[in-house]
PDB file of N, CA and C in Angstrom:
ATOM      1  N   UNK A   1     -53.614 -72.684  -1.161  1.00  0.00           N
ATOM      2  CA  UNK A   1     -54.202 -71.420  -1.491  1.00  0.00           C
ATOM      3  C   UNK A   1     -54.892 -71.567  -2.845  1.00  0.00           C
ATOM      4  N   UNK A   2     -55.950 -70.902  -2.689  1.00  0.00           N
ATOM      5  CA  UNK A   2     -56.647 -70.981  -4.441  1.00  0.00           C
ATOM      6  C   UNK A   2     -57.227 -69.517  -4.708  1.00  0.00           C
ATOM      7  N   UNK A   3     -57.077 -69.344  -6.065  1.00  0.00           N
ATOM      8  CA  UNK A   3     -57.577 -68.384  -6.597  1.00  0.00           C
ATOM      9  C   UNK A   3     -58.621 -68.164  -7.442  1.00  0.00           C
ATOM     10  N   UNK A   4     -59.606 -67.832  -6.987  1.00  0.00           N
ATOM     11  CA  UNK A   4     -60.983 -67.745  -7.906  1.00  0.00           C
ATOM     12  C   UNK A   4     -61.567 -66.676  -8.684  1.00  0.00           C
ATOM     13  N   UNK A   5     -62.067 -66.568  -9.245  1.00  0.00           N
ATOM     14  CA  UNK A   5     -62.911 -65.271 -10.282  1.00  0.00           C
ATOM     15  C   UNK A   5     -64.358 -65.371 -10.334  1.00  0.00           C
ATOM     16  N   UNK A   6     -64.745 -64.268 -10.497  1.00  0.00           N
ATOM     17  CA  UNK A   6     -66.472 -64.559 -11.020  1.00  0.00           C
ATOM     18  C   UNK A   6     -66.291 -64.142 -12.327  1.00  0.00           C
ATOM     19  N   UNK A   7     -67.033 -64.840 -13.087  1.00  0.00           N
ATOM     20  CA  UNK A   7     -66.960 -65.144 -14.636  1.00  0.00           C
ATOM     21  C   UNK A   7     -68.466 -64.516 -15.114  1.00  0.00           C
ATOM     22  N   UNK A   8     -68.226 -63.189 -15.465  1.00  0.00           N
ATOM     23  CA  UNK A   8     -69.631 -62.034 -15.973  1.00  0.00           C
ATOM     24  C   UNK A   8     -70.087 -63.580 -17.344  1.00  0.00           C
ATOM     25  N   UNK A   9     -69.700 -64.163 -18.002  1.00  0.00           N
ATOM     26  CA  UNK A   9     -70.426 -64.699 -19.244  1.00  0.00           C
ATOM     27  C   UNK A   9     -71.305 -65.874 -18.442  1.00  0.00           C
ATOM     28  N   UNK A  10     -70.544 -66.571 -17.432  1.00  0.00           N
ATOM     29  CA  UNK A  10     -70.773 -67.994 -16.860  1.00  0.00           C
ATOM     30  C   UNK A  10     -72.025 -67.608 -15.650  1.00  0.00           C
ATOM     31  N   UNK A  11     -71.646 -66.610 -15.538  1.00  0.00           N
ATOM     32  CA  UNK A  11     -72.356 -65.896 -13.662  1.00  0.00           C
ATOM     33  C   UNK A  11     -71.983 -66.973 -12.831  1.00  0.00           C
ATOM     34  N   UNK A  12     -70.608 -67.420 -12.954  1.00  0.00           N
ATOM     35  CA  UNK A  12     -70.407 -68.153 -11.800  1.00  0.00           C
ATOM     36  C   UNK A  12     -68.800 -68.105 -11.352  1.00  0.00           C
ATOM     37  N   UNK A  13     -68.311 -68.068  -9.975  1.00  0.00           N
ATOM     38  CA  UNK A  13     -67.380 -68.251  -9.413  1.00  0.00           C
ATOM     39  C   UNK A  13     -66.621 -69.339  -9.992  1.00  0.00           C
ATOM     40  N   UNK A  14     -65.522 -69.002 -10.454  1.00  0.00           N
ATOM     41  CA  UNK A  14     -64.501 -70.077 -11.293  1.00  0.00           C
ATOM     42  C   UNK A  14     -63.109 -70.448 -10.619  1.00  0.00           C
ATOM     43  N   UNK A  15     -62.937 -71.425  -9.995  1.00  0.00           N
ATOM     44  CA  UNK A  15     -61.401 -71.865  -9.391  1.00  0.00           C
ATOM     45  C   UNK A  15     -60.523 -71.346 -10.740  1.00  0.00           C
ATOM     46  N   UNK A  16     -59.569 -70.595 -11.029  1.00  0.00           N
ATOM     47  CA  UNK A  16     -58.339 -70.334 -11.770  1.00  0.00           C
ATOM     48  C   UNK A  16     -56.961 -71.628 -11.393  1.00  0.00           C
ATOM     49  N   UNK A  17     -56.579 -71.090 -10.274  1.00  0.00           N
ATOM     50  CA  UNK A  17     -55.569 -71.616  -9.682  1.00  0.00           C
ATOM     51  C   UNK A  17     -55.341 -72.035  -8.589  1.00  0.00           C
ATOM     52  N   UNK A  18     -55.061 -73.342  -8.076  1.00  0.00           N
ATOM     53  CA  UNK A  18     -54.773 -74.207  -6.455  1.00  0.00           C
ATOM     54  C   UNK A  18     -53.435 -74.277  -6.928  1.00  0.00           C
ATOM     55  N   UNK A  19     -52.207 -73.457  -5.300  1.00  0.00           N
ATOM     56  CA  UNK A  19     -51.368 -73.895  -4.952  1.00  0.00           C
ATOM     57  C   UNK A  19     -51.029 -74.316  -3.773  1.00  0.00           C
ATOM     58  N   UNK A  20     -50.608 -75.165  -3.492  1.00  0.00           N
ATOM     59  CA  UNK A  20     -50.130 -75.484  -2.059  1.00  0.00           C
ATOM     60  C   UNK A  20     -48.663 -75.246  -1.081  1.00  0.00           C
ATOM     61  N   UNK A  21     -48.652 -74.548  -1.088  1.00  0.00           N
ATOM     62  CA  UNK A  21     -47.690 -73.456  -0.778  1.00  0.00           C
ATOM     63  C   UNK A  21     -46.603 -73.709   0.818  1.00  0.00           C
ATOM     64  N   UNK A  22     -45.489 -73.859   1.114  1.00  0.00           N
ATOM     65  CA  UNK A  22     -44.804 -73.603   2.900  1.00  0.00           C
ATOM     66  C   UNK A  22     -45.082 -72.437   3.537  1.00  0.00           C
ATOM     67  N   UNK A  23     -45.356 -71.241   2.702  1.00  0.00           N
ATOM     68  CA  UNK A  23     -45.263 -70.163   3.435  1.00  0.00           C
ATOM     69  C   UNK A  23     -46.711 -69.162   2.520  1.00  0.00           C
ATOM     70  N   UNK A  24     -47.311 -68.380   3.328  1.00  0.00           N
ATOM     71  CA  UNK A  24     -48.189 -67.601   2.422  1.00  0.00           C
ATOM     72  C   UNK A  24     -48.001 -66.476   2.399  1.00  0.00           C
ATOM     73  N   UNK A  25     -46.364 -65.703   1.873  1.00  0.00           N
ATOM     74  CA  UNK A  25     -46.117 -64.588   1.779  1.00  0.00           C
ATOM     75  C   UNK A  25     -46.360 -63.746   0.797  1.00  0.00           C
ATOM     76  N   UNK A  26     -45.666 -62.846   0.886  1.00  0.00           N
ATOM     77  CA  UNK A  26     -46.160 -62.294  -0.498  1.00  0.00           C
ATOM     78  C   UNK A  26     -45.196 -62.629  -1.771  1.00  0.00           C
ATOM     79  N   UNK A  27     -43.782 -62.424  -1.340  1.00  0.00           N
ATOM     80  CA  UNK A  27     -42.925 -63.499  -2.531  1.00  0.00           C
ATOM     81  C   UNK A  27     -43.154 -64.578  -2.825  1.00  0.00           C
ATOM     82  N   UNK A  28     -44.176 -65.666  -2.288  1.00  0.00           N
ATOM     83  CA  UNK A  28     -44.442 -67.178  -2.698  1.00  0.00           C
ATOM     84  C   UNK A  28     -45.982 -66.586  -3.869  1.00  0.00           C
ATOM     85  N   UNK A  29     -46.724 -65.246  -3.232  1.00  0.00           N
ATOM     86  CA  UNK A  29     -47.522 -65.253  -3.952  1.00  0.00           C
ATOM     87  C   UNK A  29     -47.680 -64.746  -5.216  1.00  0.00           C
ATOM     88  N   UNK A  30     -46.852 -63.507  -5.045  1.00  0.00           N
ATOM     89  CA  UNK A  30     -46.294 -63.016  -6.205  1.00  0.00           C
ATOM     90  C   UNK A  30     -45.633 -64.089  -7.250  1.00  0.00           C
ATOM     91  N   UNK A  31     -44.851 -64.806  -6.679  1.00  0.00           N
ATOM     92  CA  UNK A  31     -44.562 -66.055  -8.078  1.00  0.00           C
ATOM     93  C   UNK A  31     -45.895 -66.676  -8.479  1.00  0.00           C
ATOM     94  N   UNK A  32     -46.923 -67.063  -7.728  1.00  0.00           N
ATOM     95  CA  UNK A  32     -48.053 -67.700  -8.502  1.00  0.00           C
ATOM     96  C   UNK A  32     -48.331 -67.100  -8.999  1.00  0.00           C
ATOM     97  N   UNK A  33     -48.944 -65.737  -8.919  1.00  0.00           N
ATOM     98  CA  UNK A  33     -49.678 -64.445  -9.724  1.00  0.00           C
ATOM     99  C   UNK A  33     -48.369 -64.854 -11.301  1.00  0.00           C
ATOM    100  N   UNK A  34     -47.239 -64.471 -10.988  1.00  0.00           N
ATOM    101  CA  UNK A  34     -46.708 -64.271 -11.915  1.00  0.00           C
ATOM    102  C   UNK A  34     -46.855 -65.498 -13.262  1.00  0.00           C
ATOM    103  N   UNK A  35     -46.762 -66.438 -12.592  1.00  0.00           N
ATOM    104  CA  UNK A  35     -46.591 -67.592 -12.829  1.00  0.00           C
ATOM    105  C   UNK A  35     -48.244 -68.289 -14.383  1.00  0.00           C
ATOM    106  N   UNK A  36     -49.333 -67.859 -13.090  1.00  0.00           N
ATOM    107  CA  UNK A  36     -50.711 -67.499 -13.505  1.00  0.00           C
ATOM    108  C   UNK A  36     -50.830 -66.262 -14.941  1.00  0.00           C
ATOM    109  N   UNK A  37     -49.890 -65.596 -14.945  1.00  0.00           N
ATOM    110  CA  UNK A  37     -50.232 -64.320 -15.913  1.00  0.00           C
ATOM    111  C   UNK A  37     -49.123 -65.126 -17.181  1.00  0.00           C
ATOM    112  N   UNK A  38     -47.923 -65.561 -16.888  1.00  0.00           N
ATOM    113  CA  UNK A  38     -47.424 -66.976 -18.427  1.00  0.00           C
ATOM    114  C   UNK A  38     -48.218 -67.558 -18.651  1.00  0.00           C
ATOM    115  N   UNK A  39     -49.069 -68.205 -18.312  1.00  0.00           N
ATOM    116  CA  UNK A  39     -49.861 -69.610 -18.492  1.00  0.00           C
ATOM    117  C   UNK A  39     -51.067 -68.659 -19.196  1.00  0.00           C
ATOM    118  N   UNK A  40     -51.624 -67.378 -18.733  1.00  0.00           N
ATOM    119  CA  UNK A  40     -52.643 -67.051 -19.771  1.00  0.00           C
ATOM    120  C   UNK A  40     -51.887 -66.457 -21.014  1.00  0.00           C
ATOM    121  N   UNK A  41     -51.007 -65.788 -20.549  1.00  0.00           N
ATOM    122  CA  UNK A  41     -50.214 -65.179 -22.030  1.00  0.00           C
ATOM    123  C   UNK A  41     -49.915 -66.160 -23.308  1.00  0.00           C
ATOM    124  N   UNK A  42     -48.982 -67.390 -22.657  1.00  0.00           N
ATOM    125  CA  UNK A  42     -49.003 -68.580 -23.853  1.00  0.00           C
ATOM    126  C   UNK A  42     -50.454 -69.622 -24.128  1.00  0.00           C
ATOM    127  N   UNK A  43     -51.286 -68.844 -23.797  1.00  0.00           N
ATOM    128  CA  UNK A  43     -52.937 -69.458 -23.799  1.00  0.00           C
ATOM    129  C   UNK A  43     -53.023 -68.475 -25.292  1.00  0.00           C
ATOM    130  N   UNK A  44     -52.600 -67.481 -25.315  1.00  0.00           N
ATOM    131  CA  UNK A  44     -53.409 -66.403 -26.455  1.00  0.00           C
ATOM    132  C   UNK A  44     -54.706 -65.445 -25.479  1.00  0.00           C
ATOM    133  N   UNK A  45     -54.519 -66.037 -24.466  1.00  0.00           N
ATOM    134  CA  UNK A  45     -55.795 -64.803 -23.730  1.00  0.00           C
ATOM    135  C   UNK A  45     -55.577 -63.298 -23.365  1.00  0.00           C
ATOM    136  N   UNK A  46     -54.684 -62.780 -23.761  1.00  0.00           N
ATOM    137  CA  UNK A  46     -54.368 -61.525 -23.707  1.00  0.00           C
ATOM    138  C   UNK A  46     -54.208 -61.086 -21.923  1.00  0.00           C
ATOM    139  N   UNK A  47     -53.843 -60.085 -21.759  1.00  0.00           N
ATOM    140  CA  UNK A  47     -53.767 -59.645 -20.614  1.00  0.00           C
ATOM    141  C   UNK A  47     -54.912 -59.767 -19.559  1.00  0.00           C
ATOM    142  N   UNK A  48     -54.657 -60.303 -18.536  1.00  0.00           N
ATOM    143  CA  UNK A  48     -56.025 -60.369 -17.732  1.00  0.00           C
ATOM    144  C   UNK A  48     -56.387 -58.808 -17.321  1.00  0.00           C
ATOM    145  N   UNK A  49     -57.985 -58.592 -17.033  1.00  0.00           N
ATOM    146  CA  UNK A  49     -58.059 -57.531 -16.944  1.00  0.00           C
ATOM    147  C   UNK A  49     -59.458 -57.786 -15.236  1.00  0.00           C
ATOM    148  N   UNK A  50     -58.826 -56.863 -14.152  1.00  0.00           N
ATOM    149  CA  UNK A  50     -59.299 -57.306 -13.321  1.00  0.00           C
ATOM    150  C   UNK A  50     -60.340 -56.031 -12.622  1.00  0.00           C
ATOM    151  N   UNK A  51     -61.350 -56.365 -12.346  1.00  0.00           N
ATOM    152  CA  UNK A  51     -62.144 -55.396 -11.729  1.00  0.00           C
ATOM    153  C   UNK A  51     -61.928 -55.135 -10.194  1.00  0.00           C
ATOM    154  N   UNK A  52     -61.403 -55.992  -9.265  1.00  0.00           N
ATOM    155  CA  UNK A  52     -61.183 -56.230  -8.188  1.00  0.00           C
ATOM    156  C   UNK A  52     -60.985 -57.342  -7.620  1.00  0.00           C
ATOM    157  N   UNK A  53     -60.248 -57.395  -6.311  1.00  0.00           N
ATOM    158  CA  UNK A  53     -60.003 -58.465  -5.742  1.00  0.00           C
ATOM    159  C   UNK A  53     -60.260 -58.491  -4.155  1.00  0.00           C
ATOM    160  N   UNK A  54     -60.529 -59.979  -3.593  1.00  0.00           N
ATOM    161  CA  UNK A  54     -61.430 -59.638  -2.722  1.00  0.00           C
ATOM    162  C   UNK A  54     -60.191 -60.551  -1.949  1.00  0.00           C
ATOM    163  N   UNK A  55     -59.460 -60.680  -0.692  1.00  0.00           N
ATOM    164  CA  UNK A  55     -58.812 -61.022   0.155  1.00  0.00           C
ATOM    165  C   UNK A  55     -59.174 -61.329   1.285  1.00  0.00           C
ATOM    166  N   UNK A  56     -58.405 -62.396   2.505  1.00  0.00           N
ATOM    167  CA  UNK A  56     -58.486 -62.219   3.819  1.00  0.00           C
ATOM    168  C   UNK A  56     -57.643 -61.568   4.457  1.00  0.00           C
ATOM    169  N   UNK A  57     -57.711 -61.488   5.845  1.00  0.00           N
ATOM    170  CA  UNK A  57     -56.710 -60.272   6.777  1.00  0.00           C
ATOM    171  C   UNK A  57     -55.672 -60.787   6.585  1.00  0.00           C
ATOM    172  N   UNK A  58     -54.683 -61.505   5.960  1.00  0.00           N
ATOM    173  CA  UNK A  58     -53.420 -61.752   5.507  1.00  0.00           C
ATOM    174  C   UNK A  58     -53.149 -60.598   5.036  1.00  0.00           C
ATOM    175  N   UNK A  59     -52.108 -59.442   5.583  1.00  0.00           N
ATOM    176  CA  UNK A  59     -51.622 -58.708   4.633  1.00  0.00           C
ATOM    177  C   UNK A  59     -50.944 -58.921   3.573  1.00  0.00           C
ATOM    178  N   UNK A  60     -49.843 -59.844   3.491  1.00  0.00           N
ATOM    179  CA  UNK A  60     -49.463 -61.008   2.107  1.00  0.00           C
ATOM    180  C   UNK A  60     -50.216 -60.534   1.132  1.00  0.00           C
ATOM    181  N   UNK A  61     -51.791 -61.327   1.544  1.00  0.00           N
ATOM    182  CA  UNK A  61     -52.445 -60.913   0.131  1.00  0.00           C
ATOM    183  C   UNK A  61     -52.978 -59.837  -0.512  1.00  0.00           C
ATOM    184  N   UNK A  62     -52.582 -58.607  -0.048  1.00  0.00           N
ATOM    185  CA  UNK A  62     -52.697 -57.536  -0.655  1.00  0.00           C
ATOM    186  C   UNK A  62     -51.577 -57.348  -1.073  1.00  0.00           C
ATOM    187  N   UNK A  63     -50.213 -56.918  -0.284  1.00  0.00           N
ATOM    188  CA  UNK A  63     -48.982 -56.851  -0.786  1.00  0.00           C
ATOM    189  C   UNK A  63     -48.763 -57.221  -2.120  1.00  0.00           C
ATOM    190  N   UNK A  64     -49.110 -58.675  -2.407  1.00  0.00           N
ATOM    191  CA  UNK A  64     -49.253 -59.346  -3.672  1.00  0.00           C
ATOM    192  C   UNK A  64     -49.830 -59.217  -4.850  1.00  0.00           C
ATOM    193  N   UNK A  65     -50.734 -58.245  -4.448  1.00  0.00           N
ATOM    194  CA  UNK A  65     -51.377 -57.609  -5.698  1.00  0.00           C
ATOM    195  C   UNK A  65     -50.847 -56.200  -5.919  1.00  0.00           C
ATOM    196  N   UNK A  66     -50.718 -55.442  -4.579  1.00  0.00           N
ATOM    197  CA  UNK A  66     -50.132 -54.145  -5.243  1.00  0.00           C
ATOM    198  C   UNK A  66     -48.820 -54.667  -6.198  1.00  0.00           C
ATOM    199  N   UNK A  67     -47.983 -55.877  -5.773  1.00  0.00           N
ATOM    200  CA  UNK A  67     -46.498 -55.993  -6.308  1.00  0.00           C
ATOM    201  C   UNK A  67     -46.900 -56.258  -8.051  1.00  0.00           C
ATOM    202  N   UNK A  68     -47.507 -57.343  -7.882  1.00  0.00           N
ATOM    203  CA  UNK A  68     -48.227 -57.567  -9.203  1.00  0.00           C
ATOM    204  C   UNK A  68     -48.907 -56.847 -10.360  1.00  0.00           C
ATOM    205  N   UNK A  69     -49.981 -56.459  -9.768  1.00  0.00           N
ATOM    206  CA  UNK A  69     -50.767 -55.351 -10.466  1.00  0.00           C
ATOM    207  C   UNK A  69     -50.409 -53.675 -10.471  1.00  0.00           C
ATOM    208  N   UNK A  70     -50.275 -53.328  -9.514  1.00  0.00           N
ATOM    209  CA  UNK A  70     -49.921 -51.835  -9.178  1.00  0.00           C
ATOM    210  C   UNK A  70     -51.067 -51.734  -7.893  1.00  0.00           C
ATOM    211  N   UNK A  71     -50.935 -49.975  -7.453  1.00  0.00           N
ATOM    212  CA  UNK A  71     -51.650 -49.600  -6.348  1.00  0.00           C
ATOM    213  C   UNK A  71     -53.064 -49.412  -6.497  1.00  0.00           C
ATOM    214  N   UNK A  72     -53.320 -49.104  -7.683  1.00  0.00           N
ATOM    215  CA  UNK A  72     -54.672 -48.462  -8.170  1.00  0.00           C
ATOM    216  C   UNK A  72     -55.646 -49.789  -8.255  1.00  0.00           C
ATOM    217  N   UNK A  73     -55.341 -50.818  -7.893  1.00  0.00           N
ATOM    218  CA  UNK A  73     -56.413 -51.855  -7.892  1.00  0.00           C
ATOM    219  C   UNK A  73     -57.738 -51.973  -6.733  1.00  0.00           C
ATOM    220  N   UNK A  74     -58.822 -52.436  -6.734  1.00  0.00           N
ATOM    221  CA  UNK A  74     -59.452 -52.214  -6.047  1.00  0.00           C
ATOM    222  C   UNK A  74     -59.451 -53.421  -4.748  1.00  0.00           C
ATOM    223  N   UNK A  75     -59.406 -53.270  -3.739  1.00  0.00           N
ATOM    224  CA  UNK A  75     -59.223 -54.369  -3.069  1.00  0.00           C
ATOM    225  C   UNK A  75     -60.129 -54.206  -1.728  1.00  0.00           C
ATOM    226  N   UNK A  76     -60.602 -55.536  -1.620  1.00  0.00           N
ATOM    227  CA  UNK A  76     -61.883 -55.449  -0.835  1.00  0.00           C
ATOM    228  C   UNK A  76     -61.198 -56.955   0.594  1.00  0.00           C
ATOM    229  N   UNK A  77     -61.067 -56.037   1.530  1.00  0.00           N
ATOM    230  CA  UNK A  77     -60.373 -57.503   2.483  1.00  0.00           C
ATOM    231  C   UNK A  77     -61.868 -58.261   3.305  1.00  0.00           C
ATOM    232  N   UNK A  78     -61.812 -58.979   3.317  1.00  0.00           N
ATOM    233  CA  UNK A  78     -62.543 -59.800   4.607  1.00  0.00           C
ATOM    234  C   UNK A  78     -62.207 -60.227   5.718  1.00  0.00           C
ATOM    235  N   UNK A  79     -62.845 -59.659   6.753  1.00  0.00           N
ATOM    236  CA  UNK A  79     -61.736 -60.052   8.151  1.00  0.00           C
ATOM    237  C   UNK A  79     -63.147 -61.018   9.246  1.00  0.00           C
ATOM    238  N   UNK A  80     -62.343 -61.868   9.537  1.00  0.00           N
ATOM    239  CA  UNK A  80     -63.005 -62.533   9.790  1.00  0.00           C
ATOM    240  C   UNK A  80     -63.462 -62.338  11.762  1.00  0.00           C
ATOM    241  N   UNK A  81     -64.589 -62.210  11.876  1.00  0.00           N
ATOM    242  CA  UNK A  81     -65.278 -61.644  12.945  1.00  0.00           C
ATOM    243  C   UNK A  81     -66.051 -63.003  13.873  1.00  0.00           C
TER     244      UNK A  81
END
């Protein structure tokens, strides 16, 4: 699983984080998220601040952000047709 961003300074899509994961639930994902938000904190980068997130029809990966972030996030799924 990897996690990417678009980067407003770079204008470009940025890999963050590759994990390779047994299961793609939402407790395996929630530890990366979590995991991902130490690694910027002991960076000095302050709190990430997210405009939205864009997912596939895995419900997992929404679950994982409401657990993480809260409900009020914006989330945009892609289902694949």
């Amino acid at each position: 699983m990897a996690y990417h961003i678009y980067d407003a300074i770079y204008y470009k899509v940025m890999t963050i984080t590759i994990c390779d994961m047994q299961s793609k639930d939402t407790e395996a994902q929630c530890i990366l998220w979590r995991k991902l938000n130490i690694v910027v904190e002991k960076k000095g980068l302050g709190v990430p601040i997210f405009k939205g997130f864009m997912v596939d029809g895995a419900q997992a990966n929404e679950n994982d952000v409401h657990v993480v972030y809260g409900i009020g996030n914006l989330i945009i799924k892609m289902v694949d047709k």
